[in-house]
Protein backbone atom coordinates (compact mmCIF):
# COMPACT_ATOMS: atom_id res chain seq x y z
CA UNK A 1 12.89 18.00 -19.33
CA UNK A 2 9.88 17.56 -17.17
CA UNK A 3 8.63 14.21 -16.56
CA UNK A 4 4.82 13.51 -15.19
CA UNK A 5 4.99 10.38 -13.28
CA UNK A 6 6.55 9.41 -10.13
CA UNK A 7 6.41 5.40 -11.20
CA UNK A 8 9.18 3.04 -12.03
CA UNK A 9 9.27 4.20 -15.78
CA UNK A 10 9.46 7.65 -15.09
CA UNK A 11 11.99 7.56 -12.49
CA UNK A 12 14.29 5.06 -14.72
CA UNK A 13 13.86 7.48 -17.65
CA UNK A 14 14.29 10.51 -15.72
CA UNK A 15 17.45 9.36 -14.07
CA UNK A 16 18.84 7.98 -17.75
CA UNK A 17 18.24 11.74 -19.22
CA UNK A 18 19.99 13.03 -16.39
CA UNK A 19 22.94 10.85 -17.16
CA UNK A 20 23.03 12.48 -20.32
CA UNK A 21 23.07 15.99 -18.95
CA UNK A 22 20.05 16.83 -18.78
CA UNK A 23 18.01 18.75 -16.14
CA UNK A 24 15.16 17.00 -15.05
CA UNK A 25 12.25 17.91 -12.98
CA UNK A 26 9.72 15.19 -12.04
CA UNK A 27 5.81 15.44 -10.96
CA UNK A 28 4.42 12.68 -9.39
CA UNK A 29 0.82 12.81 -8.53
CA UNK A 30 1.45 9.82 -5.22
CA UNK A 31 2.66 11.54 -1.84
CA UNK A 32 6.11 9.54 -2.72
CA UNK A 33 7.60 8.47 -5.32
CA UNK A 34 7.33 4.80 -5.95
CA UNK A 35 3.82 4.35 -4.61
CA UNK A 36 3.89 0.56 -3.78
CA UNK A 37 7.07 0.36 -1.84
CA UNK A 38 7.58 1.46 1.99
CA UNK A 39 8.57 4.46 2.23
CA UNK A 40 11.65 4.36 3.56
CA UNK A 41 12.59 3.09 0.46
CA UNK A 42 10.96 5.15 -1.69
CA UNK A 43 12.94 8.16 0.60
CA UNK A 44 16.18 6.52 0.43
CA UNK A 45 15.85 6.28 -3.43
CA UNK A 46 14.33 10.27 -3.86
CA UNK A 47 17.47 11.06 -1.80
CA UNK A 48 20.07 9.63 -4.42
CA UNK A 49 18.38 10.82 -7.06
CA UNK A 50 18.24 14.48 -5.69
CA UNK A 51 21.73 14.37 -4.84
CA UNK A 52 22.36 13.69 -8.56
CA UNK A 53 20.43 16.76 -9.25
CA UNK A 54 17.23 15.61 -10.02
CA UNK A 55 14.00 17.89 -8.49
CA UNK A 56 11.18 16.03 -7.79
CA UNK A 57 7.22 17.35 -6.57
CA UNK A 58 4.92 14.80 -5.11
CA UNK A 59 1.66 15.22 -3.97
CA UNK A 60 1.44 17.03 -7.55
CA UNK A 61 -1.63 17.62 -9.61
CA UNK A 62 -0.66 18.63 -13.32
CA UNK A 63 -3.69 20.73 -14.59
CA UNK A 64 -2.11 21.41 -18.22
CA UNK A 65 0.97 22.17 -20.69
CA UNK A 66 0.92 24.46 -23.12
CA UNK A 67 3.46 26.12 -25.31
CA UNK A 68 5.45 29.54 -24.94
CA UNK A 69 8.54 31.14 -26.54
CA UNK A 70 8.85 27.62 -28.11
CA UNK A 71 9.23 26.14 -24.87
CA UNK A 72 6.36 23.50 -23.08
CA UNK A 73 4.89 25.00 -19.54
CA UNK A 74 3.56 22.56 -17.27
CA UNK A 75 1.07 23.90 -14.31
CA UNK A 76 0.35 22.13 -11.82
CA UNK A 77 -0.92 22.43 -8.39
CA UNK A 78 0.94 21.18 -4.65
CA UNK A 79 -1.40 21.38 -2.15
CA UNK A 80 -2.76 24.86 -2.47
CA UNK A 81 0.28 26.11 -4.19
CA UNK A 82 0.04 26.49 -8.06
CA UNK A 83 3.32 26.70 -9.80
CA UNK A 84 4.54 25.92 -12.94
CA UNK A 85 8.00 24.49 -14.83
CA UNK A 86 9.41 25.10 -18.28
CA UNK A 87 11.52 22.75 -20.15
CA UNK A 88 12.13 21.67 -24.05
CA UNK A 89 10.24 18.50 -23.73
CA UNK A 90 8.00 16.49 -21.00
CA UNK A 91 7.91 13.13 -21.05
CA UNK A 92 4.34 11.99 -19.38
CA UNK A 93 5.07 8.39 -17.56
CA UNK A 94 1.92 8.62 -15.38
CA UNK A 95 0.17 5.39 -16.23
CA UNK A 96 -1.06 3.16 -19.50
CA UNK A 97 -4.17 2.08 -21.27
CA UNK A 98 -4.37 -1.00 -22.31
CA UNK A 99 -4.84 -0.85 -26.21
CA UNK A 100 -8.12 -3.24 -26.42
CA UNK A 101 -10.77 0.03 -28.52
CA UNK A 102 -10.79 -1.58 -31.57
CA UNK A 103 -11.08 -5.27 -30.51
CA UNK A 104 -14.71 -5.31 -30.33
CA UNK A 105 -15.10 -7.13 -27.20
CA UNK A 106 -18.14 -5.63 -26.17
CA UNK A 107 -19.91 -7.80 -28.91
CA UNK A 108 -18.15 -10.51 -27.28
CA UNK A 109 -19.31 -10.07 -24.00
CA UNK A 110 -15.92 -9.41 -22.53
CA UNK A 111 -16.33 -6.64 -19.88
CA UNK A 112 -13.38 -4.50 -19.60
CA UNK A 113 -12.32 -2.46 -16.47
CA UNK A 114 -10.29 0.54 -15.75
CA UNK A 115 -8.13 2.03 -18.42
CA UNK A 116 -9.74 -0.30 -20.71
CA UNK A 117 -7.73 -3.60 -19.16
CA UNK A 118 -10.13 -6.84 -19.97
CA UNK A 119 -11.86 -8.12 -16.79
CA UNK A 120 -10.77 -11.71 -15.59
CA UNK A 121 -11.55 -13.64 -12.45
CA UNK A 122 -8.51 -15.55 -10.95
CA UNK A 123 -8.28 -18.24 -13.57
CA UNK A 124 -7.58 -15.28 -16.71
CA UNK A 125 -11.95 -15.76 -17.31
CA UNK A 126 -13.50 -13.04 -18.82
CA UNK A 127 -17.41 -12.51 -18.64
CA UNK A 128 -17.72 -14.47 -21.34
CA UNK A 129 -16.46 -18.25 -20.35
CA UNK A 130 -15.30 -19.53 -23.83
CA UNK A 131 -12.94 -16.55 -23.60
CA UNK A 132 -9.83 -16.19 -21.36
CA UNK A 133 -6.96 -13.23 -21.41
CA UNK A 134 -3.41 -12.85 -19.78
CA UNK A 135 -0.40 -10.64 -20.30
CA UNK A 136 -0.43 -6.78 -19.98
CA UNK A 137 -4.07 -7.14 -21.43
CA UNK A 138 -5.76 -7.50 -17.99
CA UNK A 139 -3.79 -5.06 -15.98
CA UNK A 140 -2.09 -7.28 -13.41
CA UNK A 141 1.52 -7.23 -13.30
CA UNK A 142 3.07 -5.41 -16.39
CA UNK A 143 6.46 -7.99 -16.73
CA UNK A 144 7.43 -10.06 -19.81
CA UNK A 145 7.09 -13.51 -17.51
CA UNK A 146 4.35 -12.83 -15.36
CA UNK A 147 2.99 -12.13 -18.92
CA UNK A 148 4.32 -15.67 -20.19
CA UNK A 149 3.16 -17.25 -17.18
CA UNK A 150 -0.14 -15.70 -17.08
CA UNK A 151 -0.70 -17.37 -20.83
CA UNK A 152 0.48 -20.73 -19.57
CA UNK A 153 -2.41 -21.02 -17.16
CA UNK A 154 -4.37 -19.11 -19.04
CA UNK A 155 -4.40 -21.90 -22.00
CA UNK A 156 -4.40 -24.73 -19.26
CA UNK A 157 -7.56 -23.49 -17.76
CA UNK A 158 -9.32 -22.92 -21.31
CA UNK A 159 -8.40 -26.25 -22.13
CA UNK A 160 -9.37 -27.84 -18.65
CA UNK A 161 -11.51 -27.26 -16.04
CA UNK A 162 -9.99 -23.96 -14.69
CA UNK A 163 -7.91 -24.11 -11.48
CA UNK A 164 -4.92 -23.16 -11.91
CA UNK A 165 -4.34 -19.64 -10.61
CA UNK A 166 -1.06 -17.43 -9.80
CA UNK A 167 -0.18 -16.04 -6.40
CA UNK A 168 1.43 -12.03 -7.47
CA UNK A 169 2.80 -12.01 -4.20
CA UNK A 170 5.66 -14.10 -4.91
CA UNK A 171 6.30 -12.81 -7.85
CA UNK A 172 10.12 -10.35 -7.61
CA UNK A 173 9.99 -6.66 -9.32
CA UNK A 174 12.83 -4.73 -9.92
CA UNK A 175 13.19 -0.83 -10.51
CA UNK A 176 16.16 -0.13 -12.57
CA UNK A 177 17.33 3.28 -11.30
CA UNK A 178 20.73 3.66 -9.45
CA UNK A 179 20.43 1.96 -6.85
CA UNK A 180 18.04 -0.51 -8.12
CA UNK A 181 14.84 -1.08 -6.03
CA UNK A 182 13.63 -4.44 -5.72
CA UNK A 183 10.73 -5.94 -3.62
CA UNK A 184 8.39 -8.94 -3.37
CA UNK A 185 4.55 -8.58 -2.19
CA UNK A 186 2.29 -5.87 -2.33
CA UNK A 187 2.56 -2.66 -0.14
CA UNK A 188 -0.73 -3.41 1.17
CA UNK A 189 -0.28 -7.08 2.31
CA UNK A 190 2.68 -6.15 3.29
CA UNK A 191 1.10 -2.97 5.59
CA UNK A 192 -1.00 -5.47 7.06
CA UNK A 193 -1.34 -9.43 7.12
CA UNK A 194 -4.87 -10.19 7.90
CA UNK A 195 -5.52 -8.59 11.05
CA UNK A 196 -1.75 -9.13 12.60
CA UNK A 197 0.00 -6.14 13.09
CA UNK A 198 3.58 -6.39 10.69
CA UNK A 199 6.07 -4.04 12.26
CA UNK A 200 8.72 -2.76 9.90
CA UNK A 201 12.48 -2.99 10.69
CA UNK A 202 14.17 -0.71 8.14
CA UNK A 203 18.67 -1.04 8.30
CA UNK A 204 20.90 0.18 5.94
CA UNK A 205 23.33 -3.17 5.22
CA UNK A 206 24.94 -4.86 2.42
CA UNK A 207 25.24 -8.32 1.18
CA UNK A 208 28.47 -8.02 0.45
CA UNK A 209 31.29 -9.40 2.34
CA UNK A 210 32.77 -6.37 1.83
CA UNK A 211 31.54 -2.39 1.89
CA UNK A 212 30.44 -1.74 -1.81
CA UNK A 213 32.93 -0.37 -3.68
CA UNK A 214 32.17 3.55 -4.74
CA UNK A 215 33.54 7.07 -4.43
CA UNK A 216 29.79 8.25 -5.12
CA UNK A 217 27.74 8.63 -2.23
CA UNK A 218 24.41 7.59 -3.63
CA UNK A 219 26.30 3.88 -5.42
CA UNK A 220 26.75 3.09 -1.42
CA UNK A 221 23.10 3.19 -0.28
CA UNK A 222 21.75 -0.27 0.82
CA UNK A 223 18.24 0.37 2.66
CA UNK A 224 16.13 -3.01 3.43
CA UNK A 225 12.55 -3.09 4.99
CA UNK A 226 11.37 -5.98 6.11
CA UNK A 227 8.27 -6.47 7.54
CA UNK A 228 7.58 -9.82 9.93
CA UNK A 229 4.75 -11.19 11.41
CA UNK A 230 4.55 -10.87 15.28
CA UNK A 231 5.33 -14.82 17.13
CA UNK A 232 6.58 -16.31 13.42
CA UNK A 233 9.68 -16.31 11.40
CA UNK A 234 6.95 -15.20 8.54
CA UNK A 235 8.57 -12.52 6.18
CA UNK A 236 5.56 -10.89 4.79
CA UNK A 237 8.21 -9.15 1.83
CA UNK A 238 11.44 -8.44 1.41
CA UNK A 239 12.11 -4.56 -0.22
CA UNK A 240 15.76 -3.18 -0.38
CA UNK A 241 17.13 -0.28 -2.06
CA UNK A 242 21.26 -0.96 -3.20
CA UNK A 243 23.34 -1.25 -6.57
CA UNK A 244 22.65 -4.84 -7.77
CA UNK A 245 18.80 -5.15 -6.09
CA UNK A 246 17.50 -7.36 -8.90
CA UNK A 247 20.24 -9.53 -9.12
CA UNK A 248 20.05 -12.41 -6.12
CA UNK A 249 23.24 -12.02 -3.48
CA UNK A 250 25.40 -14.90 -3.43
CA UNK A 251 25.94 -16.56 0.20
CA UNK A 252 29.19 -17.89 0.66
C-alpha cells in the first residue's frame, strides 16, 4: 500500500496496515514527516517507524496514479529525481476540504477560505455578523473538543456581545502512532516567541520511575523538546515522542 500524506492520519493508518502485514510506502509532500512538530521529534518517530519496515519519501511531489497489470502506479518527483511505486491500493491522507459546496453561503454572505473552510474572525464571526461557525467547519483545530468548545463560545458570542475567544496554544494534540507523539503550541510560536530567541533542549528520558518495559527497540523511545524562553522559567511547548504521550504521567 502506498499512502500520500506524511500527516498524523496517514502515519497512524500507515503504521496500523503495517501491523497487519502489510508493506507500506509513504509520500509526504513536507521535508519531514509531521510538519508542525520539531524535528527531532518528527526524526525520532520516522526512525521507529522505519525500523518496523515502513519506507517513507519526504520532500515528495506526487504528479499522478494510474493503473497497470491491475496494480495502482504512483509517480512522483524528489527533488529532481522522478520515481515511481506500485502497490494494490493507495490510501491519499494529504489534507481535507471542508464539505460547505452545497450550503449556499455565498448568498449568505459568508466568505469561505482555503479548501472551502468558512472564514471567522476570533470570536467564530463570519462576514456576515448574524452568522457565526465553529467545529471542523472553519479549519482551526480538527479535534472533537476543540470542536465542542469552539460551539460553546461560538453560541455565547451570538447570543452576547462577542468576546469570548480561545487561545489554540494551550490546547494538547496527540498522534496515535507507536510511540505516540504529543505536543502543545504551534511549531511556529514555538520556533520563535516574539522576537526572543527559544533555544531547544531535545533529551531522550522517561517519566517513569522505572525504564519502560519492552524487548522492542522502537516501544523504548522517549524524545522531549522543549523549548524555553531565555531569563524565564517560560515553557513556550512541551513536545515528546514515547509509548503513553497522550496520556498525562503521574508524579509520585
Amino acid at each position: 500500500m502506498v499512502v500520500i500524506g506524511g500527516g498524523p492520519l496517514g502515519l497512524e493508518f500507515a503504521q496500523m496496515f503495517s501491523h497487519f502485514g502489510t508493506h507500506i510506502t509513504v509520500l509526504a509532500a513536507t521535508d519531514q514527516i509531521l510538519p508542525r512538530e520539531e524535528p527531532e521529534i518528527a526524526q525520532e518517530l520516522q526512525r521507529c517507524l522505519a525500523a518496523e519496515g515502513l519506507a517513507i519519501h519526504t520532500g515528495v511531489r506526487v504528479e499522478k496514479v494510474s493503473a497497470r497489470s491491475g496494480q495502482k502506479v504512483v509517480t512522483f518527483l524528489q527533488g529532481k529525481k522522478r520515481g515511481s511505486v506500485e502497490a494494490s491500493q493507495v490510501l491519499l491522507a494529504a489534507g481535507v476540504r471542508a464539505n460547505t459546496e452545497d450550503l449556499g453561503l455565498a448568498k449568505a454572505g459568508v466568505k469561505l477560505g482555503r479548501n472551502g473552510f468558512i472564514q471567522v474572525n476570533q470570536f467564530y464571526q463570519t462576514d456576515n455578523p448574524n452568522i457565526f461557525a465553529a467545529g471542523d467547519c472553519v479549519g482551526k483545530m480538527a479535534l472533537e473538543t476543540v470542536a465542542a468548545k469552539e460551539g460553546v463560545l461560538a453560541a455565547e458570542n451570538a447570543l452576547t456581545i462577542p468576546v469570548r475567544t480561545l487561545n489554540y496554544d494551550h490546547v494538547p494534540r496527540a498522534v496515535f502512532t507507536n510511540p505516540q507523539v504529543a505536543s502543545v503550541a504551534s511549531l511556529k510560536k514555538r520556533r520563535c516567541a516574539g522576537s526572543t530567541h527559544a533555544p531547544v533542549a531535545p533529551s531522550l528520558w522517561s517519566p517513569y520511575r522505572r525504564p519502560w518495559p519492552s524487548t522492542r527497540r522502537e516501544e523504548s523511545s522517549r524524545w522531549s523538546s522543549i523549548p524555553a524562553v531565555p531569563r524565564s522559567w517560560a515553557y513556550i511547548s512541551f513536545p515528546l515522542a514515547q509509548p503513553t504521550s497522550s496520556t498525562r504521567p503521574r508524579s509520585r
